[in-house]
Protein backbone atom coordinates (compact mmCIF):
# COMPACT_ATOMS: atom_id res chain seq x y z
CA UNK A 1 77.29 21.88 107.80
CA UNK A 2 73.74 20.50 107.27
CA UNK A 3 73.24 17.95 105.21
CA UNK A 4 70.83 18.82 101.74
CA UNK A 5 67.55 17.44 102.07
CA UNK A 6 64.59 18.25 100.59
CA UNK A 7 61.37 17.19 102.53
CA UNK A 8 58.63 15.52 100.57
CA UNK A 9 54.74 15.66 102.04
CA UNK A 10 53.71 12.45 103.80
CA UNK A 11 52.12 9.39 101.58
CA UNK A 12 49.54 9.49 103.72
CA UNK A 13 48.60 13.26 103.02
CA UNK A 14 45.44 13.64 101.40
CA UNK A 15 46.89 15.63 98.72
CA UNK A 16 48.40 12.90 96.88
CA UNK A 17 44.90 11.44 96.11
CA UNK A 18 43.84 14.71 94.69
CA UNK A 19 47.38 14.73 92.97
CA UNK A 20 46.40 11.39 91.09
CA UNK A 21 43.05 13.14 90.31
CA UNK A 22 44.49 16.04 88.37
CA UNK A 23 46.91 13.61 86.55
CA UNK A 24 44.06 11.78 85.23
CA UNK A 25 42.48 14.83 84.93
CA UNK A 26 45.70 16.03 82.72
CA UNK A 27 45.58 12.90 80.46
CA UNK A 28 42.06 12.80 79.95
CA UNK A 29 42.36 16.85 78.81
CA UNK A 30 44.79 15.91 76.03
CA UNK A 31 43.17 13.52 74.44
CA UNK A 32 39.90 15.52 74.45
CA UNK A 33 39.36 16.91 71.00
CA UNK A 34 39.05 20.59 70.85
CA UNK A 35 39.97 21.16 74.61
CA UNK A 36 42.96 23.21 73.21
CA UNK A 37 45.97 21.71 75.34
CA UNK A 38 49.67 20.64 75.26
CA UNK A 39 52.23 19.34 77.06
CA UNK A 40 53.89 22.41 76.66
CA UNK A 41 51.09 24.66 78.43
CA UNK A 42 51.34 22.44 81.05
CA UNK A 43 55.21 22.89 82.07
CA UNK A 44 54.61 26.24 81.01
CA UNK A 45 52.22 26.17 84.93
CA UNK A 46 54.11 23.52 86.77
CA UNK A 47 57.55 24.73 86.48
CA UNK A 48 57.64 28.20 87.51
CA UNK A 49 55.24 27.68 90.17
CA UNK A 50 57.72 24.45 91.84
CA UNK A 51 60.45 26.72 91.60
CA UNK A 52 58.81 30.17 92.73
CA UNK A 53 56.95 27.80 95.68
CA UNK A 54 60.58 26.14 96.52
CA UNK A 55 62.56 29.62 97.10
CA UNK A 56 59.42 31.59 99.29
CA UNK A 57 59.90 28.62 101.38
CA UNK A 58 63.29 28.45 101.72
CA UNK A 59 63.59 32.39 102.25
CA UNK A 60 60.78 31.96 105.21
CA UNK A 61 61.68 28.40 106.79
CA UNK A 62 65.29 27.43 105.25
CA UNK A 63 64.22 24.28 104.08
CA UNK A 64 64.09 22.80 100.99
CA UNK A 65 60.38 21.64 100.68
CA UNK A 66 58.53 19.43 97.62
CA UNK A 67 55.60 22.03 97.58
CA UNK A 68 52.54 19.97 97.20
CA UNK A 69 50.02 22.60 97.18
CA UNK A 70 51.95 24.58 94.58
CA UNK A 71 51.68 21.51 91.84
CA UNK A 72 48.33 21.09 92.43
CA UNK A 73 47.42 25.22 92.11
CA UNK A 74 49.49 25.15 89.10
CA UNK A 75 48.01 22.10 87.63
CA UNK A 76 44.27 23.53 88.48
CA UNK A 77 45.33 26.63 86.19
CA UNK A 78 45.42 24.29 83.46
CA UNK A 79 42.47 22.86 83.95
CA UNK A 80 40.56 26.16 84.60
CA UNK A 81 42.24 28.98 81.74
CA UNK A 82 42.57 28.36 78.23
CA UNK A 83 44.84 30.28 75.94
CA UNK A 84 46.23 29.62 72.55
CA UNK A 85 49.40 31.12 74.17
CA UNK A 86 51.86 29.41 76.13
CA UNK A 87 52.93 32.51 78.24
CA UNK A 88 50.02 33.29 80.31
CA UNK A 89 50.21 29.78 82.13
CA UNK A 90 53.44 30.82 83.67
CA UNK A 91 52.06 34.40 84.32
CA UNK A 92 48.53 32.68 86.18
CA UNK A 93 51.16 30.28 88.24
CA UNK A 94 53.40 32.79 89.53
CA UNK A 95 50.35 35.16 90.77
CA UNK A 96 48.84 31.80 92.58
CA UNK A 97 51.80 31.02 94.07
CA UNK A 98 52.80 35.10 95.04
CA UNK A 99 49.67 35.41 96.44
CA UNK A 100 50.15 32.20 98.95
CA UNK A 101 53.38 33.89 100.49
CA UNK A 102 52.71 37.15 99.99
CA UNK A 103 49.17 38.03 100.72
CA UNK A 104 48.74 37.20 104.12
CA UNK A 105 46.68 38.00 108.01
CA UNK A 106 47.80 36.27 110.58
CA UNK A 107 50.09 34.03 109.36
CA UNK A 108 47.67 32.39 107.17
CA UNK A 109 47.03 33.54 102.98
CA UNK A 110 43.74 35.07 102.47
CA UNK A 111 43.03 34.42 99.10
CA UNK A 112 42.70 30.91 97.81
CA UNK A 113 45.88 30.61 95.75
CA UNK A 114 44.01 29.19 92.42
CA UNK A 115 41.42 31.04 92.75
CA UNK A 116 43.46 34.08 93.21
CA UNK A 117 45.70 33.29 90.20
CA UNK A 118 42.78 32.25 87.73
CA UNK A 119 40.89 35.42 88.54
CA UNK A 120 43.83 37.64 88.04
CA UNK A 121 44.49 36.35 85.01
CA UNK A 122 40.97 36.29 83.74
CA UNK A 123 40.54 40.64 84.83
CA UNK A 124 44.19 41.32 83.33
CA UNK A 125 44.82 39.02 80.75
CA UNK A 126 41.26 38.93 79.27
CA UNK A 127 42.46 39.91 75.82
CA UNK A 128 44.53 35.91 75.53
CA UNK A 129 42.76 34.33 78.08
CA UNK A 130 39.45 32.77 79.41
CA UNK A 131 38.14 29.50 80.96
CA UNK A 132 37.84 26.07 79.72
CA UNK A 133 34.17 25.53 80.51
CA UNK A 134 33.14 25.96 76.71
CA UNK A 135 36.20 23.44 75.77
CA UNK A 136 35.07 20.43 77.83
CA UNK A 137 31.92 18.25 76.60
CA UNK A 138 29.37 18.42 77.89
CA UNK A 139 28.84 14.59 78.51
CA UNK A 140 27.06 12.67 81.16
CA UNK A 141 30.15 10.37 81.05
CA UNK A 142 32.30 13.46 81.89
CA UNK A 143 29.90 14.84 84.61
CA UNK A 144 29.83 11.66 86.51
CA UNK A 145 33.58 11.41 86.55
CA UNK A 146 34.48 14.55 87.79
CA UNK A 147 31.37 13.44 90.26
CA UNK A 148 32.94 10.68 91.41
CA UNK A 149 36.36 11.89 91.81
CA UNK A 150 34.92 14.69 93.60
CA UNK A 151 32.98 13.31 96.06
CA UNK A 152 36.03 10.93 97.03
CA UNK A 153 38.63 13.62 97.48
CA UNK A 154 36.47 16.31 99.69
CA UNK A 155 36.03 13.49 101.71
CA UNK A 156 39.51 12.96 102.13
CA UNK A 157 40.19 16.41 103.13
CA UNK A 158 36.94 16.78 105.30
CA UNK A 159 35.32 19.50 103.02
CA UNK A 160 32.25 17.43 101.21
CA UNK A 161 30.08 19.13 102.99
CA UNK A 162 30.95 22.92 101.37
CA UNK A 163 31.11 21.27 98.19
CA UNK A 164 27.81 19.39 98.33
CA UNK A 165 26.07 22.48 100.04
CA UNK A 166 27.74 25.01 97.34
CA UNK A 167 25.81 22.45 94.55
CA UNK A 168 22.56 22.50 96.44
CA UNK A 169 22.17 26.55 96.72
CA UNK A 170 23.58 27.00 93.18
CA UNK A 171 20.68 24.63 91.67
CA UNK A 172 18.18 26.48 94.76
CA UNK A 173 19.88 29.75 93.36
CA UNK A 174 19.06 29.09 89.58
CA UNK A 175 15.68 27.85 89.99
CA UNK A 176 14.94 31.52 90.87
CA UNK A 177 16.79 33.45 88.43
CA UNK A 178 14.41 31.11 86.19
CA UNK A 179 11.52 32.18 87.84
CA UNK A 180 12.16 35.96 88.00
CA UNK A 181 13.32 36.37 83.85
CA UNK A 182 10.62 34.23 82.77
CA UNK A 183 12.06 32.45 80.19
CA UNK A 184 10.38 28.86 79.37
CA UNK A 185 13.38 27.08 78.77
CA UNK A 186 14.34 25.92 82.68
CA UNK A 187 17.66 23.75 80.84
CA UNK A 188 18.90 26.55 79.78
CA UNK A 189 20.06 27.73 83.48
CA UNK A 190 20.82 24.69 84.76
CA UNK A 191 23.33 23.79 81.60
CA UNK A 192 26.65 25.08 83.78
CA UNK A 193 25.54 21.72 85.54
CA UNK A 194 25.81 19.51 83.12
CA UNK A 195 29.35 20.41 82.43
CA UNK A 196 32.71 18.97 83.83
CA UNK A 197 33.86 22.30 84.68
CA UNK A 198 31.36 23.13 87.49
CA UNK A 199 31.82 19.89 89.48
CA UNK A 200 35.68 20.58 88.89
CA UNK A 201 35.31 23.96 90.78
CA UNK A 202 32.60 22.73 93.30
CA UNK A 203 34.60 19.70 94.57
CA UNK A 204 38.53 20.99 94.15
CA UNK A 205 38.46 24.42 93.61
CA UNK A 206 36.44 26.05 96.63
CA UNK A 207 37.38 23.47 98.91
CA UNK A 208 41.14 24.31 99.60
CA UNK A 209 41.18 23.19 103.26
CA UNK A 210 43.61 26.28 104.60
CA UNK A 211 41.28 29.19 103.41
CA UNK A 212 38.12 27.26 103.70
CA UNK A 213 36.49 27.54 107.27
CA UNK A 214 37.28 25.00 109.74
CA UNK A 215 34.21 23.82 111.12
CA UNK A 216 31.19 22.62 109.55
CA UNK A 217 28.73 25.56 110.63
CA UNK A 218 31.01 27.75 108.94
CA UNK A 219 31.31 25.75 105.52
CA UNK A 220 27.64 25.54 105.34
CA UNK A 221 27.55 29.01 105.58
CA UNK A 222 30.56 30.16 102.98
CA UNK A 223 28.97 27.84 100.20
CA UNK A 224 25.50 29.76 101.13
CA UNK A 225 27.71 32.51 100.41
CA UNK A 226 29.50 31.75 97.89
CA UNK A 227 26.10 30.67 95.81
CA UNK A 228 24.85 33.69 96.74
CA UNK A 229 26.97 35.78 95.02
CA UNK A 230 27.33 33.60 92.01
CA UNK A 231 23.53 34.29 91.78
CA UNK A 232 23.71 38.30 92.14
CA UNK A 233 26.90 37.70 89.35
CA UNK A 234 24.98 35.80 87.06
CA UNK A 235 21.74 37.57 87.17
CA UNK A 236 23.56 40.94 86.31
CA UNK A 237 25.46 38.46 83.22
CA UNK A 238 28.73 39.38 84.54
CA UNK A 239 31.26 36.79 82.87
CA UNK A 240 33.09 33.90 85.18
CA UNK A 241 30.78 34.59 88.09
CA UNK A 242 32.06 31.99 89.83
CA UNK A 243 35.44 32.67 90.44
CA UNK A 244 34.74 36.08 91.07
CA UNK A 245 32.20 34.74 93.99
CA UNK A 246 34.66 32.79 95.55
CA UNK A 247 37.21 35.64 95.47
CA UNK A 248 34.71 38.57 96.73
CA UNK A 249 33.28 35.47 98.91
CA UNK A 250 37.27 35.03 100.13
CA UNK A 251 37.45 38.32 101.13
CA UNK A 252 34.09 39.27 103.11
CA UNK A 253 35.48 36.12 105.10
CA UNK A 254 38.24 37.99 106.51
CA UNK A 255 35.35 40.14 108.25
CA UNK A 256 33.51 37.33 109.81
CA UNK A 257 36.73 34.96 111.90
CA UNK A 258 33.91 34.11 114.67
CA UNK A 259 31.26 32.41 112.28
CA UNK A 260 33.51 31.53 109.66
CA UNK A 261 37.06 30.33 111.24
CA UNK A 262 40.24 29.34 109.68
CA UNK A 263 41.97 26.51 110.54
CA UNK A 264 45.96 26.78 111.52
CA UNK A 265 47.38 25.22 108.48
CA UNK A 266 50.14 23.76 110.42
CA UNK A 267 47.56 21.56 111.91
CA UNK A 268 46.82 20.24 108.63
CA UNK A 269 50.36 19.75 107.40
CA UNK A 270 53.78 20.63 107.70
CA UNK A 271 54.45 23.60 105.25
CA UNK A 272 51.82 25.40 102.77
C-alpha cells in the first residue's frame, strides 16, 4: 500500500515569491480603510479553491498535491472583486479553479484561471459584485509598491517583458482616446494609472506563465493585444475592460499557436 504523501511545490519555485507578495498584499488590504475586507471573505476564496484544486488533481494524477497556483488564483479574487457578501468569493474560486481542469486544448487550460473566475463573476454576479479598483487609494505610496513588487516577481517568472509592454501600449492607447474625444482634461484618462489596481493586473494578473506565450516575440505581441482591446473596450465605456481584454485576448490566442505559443506547463513545474 502506498504510503500518504502529499507533494509540496519546490522552495525554489518562483511562486512562493509571488505567494509572499499577495500575503502582504492581504495584510496591507485589511488595514486599508474603506477597502471593504475580512478575514472571513478571504477563507471564504482560499478554502474551496485548495480543496476543489486538491481532488481534480487527485482524480487526474492520483496524487495528493499542495496546489500552488490554486492559492494564489484564489487569493487574486480577493484582491480583484469586492462584495459586501461572503458567498460570491467561494462562487469566483470554484469557477477559477473549474476552469483550470476543465476547460482545456491540448492538455493545457485556455483561459487564465483568475481571469476566467473574476470575469465570470463580474457578467453573472453583477447584481453583488464588482472590482476593487474604486476601494484602493489612489496613493503614490500605493502605486510604487505594487510597482516594485511587480517588477520583481515578472522577473522571477520571465514575463516582465508582457507586463512592461502591456503598460507602455495602454498609456500609447489612452493618449489617443484623449485625442479623438477632445476633452481638455488629459489626467482624467490616465487616472486607472495612478491606482494600485492596474499595476496589480499588469504585473500578476496577465502574466500567468502557462497561458501566457512562451517566447518573447509572442508576449510583445499579446500585451499589443491585449491593450488593444482594452482601448476598443474603453472607448465604447464598456465596464471592467480589462478583464474582459484579457479574456477575449485569451481566446483569439487559441487561433494564433505559431506567433503566439504556449509553453508545456510541465516544463515549468510539476503539476498546475
Amino acid at each position: 500500500m502506498n504510503k500518504f504523501k502529499i507533494i509540496i511545490p519546490r522552495y525554489n519555485d518562483p511562486r512562493w515569491i509571488v505567494f509572499s507578495m499577495f500575503c502582504l498584499y492581504t495584510f496591507i488590504s485589511m488595514l486599508t480603510p474603506h477597502f471593504g475586507r475580512n478575514i472571513w471573505q478571504f477563507f471564504a476564496a482560499v478554502i474551496p479553491a485548495l480543496i476543489l484544486d486538491a481532488c481534480f488533481t487527485y482524480y487526474y494524477k492520483r496524487v495528493f498535491f499542495f496546489s500552488l497556483s490554486g492559492l494564489l488564483s484564489s487569493m487574486g479574487v480577493c484582491f480583484l472583486l469586492f462584495s459586501p457578501l461572503i458567498w460570491p468569493f467561494s462562487i469566483a474560486a470554484i469557477f477559477t479553479i473549474a476552469s483550470k481542469h476543465l476547460i482545456r486544448y491540448k492538455g493545457n487550460h485556455i483561459f487564465n484561471p483568475n481571469n476566467f473566475g473574476v470575469v465570470v463573476s463580474l457578467f453573472f454576479l453583477s447584481a453583488v459584485v464588482s472590482t476593487t479598483s474604486g476601494r484602493w487609494p489612489n496613493a503614490p505610496g500605493f502605486a510604487m509598491l505594487f510597482i516594485f513588487l511587480g517588477l520583481i516577481a515578472t522577473y522571477k517568472v520571465k514575463r516582465i517583458d508582457m507586463a512592461l509592454s502591456f503598460i507602455f501600449w495602454f498609456s500609447v492607447f489612452t493618449f489617443v482616446r484623449y485625442k479623438i474625444s477632445g476633452s481638455s482634461n488629459m489626467m482624467f484618462f490616465y487616472l486607472p494609472m495612478t491606482g494600485p489596481v492596474f499595476y496589480l493586473f499588469s504585473f500578476f494578473h496577465i502574466t500567468d506563465p502557462i497561458t501566457s506565450p512562451s517566447t518573447r516575440k509572442g508576449r510583445l505581441l499579446f500585451a499589443f493585444i491585449l491593450a488593444v482591446i482594452d482601448g476598443i473596450l474603453r472607448y465604447n465605456q464598456v465596464l471592467y475592460s480589462p478583464f474582459y481584454a484579457l479574456f477575449i485576448a485569451t481566446i483569439l490566442k487559441q487561433f494564433l499557436p505559431q506567433i503566439l505559443p504556449l509553453q508545456d506547463s510541465k516544463k515549468i513545474w510539476i503539476y498546475k
